[in-house]
C-alpha atoms as a PDB file:
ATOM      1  CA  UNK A   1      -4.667 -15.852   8.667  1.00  0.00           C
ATOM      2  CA  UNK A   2      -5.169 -14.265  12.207  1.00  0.00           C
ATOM      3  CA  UNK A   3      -2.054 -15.672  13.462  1.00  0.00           C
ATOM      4  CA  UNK A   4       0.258 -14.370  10.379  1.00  0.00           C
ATOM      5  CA  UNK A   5      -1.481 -10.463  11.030  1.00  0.00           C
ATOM      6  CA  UNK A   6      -0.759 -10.926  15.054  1.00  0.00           C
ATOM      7  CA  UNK A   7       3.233 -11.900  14.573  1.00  0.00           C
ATOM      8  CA  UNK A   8       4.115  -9.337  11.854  1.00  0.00           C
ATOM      9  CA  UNK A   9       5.555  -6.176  12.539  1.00  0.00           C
ATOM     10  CA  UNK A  10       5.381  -2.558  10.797  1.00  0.00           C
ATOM     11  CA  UNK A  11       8.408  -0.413   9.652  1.00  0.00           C
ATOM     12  CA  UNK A  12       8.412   1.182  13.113  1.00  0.00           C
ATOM     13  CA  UNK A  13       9.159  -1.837  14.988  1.00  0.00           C
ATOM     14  CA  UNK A  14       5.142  -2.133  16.084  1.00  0.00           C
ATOM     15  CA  UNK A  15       2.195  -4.831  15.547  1.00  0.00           C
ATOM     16  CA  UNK A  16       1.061  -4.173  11.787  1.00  0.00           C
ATOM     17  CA  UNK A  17      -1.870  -2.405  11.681  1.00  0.00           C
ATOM     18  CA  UNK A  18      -4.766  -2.802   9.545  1.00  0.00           C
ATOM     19  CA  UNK A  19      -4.522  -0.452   6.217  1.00  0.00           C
ATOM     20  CA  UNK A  20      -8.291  -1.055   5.016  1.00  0.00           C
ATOM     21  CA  UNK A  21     -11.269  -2.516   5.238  1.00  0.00           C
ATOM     22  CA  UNK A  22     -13.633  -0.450   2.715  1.00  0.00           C
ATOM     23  CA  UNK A  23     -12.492  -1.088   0.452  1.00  0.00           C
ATOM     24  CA  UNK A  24     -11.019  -3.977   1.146  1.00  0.00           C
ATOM     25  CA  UNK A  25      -7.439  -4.998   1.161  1.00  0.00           C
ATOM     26  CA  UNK A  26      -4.596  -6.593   1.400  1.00  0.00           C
ATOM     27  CA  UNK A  27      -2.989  -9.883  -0.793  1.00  0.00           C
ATOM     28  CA  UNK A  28      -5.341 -11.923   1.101  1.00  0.00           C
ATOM     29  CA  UNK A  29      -7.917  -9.488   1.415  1.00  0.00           C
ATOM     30  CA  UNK A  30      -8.263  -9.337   4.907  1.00  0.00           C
ATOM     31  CA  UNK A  31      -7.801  -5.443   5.276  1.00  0.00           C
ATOM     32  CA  UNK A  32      -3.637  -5.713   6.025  1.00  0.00           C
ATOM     33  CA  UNK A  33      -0.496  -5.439   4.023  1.00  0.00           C
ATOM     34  CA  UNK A  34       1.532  -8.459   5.197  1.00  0.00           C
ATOM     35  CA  UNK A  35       4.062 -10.246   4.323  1.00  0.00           C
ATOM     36  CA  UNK A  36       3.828 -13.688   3.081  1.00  0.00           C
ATOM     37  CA  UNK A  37       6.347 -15.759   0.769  1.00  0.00           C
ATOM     38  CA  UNK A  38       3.429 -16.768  -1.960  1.00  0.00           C
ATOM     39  CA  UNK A  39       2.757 -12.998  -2.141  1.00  0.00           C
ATOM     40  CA  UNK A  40       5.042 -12.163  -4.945  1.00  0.00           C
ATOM     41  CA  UNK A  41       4.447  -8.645  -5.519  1.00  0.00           C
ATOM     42  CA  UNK A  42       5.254  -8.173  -2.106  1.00  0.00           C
ATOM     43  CA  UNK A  43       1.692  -5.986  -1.093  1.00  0.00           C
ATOM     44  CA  UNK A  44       3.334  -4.483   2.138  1.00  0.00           C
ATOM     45  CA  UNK A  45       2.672  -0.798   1.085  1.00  0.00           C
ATOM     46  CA  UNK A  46      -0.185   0.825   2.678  1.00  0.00           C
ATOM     47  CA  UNK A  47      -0.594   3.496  -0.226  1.00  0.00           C
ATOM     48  CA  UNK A  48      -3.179   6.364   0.221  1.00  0.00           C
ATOM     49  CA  UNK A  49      -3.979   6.653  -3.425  1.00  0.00           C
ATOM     50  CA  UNK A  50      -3.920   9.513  -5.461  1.00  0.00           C
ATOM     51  CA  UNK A  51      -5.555  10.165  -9.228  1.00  0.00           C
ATOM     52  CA  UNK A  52      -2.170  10.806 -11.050  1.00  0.00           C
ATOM     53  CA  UNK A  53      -1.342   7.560  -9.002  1.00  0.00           C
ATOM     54  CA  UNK A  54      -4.114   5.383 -10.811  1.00  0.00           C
ATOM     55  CA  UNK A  55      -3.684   7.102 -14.378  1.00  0.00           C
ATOM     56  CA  UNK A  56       0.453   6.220 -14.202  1.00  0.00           C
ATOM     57  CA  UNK A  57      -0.291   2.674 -12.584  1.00  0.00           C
ATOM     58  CA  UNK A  58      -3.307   2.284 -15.245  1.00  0.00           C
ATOM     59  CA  UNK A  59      -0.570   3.231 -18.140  1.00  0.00           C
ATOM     60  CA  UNK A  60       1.723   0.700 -17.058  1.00  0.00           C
ATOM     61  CA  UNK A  61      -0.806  -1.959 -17.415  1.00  0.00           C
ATOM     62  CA  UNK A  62      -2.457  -2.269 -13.820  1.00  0.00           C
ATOM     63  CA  UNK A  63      -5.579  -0.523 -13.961  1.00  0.00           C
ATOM     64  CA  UNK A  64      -6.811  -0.239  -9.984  1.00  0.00           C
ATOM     65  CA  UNK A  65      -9.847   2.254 -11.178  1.00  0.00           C
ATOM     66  CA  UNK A  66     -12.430  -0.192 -13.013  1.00  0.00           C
ATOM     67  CA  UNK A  67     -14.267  -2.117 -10.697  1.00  0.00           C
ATOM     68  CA  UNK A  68     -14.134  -5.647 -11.715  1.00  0.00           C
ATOM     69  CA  UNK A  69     -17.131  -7.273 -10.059  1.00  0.00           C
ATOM     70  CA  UNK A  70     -15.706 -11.018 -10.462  1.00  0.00           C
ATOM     71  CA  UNK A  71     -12.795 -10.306  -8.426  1.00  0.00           C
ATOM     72  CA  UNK A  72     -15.402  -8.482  -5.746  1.00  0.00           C
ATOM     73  CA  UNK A  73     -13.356  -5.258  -6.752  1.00  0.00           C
ATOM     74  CA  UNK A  74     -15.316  -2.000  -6.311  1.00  0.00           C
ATOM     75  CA  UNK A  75     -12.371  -0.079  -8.523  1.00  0.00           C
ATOM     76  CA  UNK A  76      -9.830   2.712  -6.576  1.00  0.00           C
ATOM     77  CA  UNK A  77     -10.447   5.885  -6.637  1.00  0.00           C
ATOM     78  CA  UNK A  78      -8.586   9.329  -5.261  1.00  0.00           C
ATOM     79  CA  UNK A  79      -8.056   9.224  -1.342  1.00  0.00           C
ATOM     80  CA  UNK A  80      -8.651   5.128  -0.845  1.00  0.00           C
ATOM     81  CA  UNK A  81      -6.268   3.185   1.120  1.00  0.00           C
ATOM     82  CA  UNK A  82      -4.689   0.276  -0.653  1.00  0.00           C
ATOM     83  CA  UNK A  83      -2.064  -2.271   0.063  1.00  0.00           C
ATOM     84  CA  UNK A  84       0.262  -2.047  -2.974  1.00  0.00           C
ATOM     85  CA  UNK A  85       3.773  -3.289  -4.368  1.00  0.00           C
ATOM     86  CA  UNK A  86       6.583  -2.574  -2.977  1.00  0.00           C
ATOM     87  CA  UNK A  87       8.356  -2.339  -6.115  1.00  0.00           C
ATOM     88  CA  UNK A  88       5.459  -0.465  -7.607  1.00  0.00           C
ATOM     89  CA  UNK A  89       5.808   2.027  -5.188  1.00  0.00           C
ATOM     90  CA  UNK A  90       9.730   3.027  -5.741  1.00  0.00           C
ATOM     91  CA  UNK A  91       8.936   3.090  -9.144  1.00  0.00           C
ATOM     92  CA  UNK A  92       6.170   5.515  -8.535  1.00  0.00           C
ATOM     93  CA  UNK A  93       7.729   7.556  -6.368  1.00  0.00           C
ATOM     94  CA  UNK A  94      11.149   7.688  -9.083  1.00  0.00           C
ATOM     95  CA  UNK A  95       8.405   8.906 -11.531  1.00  0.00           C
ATOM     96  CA  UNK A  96       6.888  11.728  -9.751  1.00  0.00           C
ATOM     97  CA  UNK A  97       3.829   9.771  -8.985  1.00  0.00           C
ATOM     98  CA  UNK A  98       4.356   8.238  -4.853  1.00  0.00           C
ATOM     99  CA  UNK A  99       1.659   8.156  -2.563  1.00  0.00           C
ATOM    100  CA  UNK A 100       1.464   8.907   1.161  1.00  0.00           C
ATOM    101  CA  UNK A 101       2.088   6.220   3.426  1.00  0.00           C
ATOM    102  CA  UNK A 102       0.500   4.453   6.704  1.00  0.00           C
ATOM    103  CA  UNK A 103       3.666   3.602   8.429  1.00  0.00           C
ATOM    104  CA  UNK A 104       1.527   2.065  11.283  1.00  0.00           C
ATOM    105  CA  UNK A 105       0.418  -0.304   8.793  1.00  0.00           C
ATOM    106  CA  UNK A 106       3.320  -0.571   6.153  1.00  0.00           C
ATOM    107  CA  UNK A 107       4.995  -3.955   6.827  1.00  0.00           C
ATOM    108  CA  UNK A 108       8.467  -4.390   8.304  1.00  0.00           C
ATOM    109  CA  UNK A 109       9.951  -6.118   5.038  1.00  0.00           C
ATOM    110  CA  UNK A 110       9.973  -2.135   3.278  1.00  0.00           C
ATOM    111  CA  UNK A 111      13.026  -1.605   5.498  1.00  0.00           C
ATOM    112  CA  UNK A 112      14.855  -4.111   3.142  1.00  0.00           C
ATOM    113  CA  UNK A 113      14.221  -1.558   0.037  1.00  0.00           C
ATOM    114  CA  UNK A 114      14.398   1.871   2.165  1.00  0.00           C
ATOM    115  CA  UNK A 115      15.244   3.975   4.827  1.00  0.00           C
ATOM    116  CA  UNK A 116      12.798   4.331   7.445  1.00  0.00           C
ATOM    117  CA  UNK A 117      13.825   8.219   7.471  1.00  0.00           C
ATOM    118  CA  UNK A 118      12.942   7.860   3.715  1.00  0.00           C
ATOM    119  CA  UNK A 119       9.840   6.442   4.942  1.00  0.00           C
ATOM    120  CA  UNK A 120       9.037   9.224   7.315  1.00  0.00           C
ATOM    121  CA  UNK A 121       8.994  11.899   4.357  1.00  0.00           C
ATOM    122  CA  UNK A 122       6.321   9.873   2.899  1.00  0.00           C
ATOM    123  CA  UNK A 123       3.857   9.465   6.280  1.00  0.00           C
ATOM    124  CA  UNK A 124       0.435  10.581   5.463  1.00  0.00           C
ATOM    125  CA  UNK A 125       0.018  13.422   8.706  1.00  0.00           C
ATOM    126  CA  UNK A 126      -1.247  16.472   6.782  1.00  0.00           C
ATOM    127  CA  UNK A 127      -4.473  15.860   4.477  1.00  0.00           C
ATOM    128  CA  UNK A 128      -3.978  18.745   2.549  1.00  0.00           C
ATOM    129  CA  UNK A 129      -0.081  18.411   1.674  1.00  0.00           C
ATOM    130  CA  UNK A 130       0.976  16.243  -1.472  1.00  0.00           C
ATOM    131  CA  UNK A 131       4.404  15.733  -2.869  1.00  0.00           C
END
């Protein structure tokens, strides 16, 4: 798994960085969002989660909140950092509900679905800002 994190890139052109490691990340778990063909919801958004966030995703059927101690999941909540969908995340954003983003550790492959000026408007740089 090393060798995947050390050859991928994020959407500014630099090694991918990790997105987090409490609580724990990543398709694979391993803390990053990369990009890996068996990964079909395409985890290469480092999302810093918001409530309204979890309550939409939760009403669409993906409920990040509960913990669900057989997966070793200790459940989202406000202010975590989490890799998600790339799809997931234009839809969120289209309803009103995106998140801030980690460009240092937002995988390359987002470029194929947006701009990285797009991208920009979304970096997480001011803690007390929301869209």
């Amino acid at each position: 798994m090393e060798a995947l994190i050390k050859n991928q890139k994020n959407v500014l052109g630099t090694a991918l960085q990790a997105c987090s490691f409490i609580p724990l990340t990543g398709a694979f778990r391993d803390g990053y969002c990369t990009f890996a063909p068996q990964d079909s919801g395409l985890h290469i958004v480092a999302a810093k989660v918001t409530e309204d966030f979890l309550a939409w995703n939760k009403a669409r059927g993906n409920d990040l909140i509960s913990p669900k101690p057989q997966w070793n999941f200790p459940g989202l909540k406000e202010g975590d950092w989490w890799c998600i969908c790339m799809g997931v995340w234009l839809k969120s954003k289209e309803a009103g509900f995106g998140t801030f983003l980690k460009l240092e550790s937002c995988h390359e492959k987002m470029l194929d679905y947006i701009s990285l000026e797009e991208l920009k408007n979304w970096a997480y740089d001011k803690p007390n800002e929301s869209h």
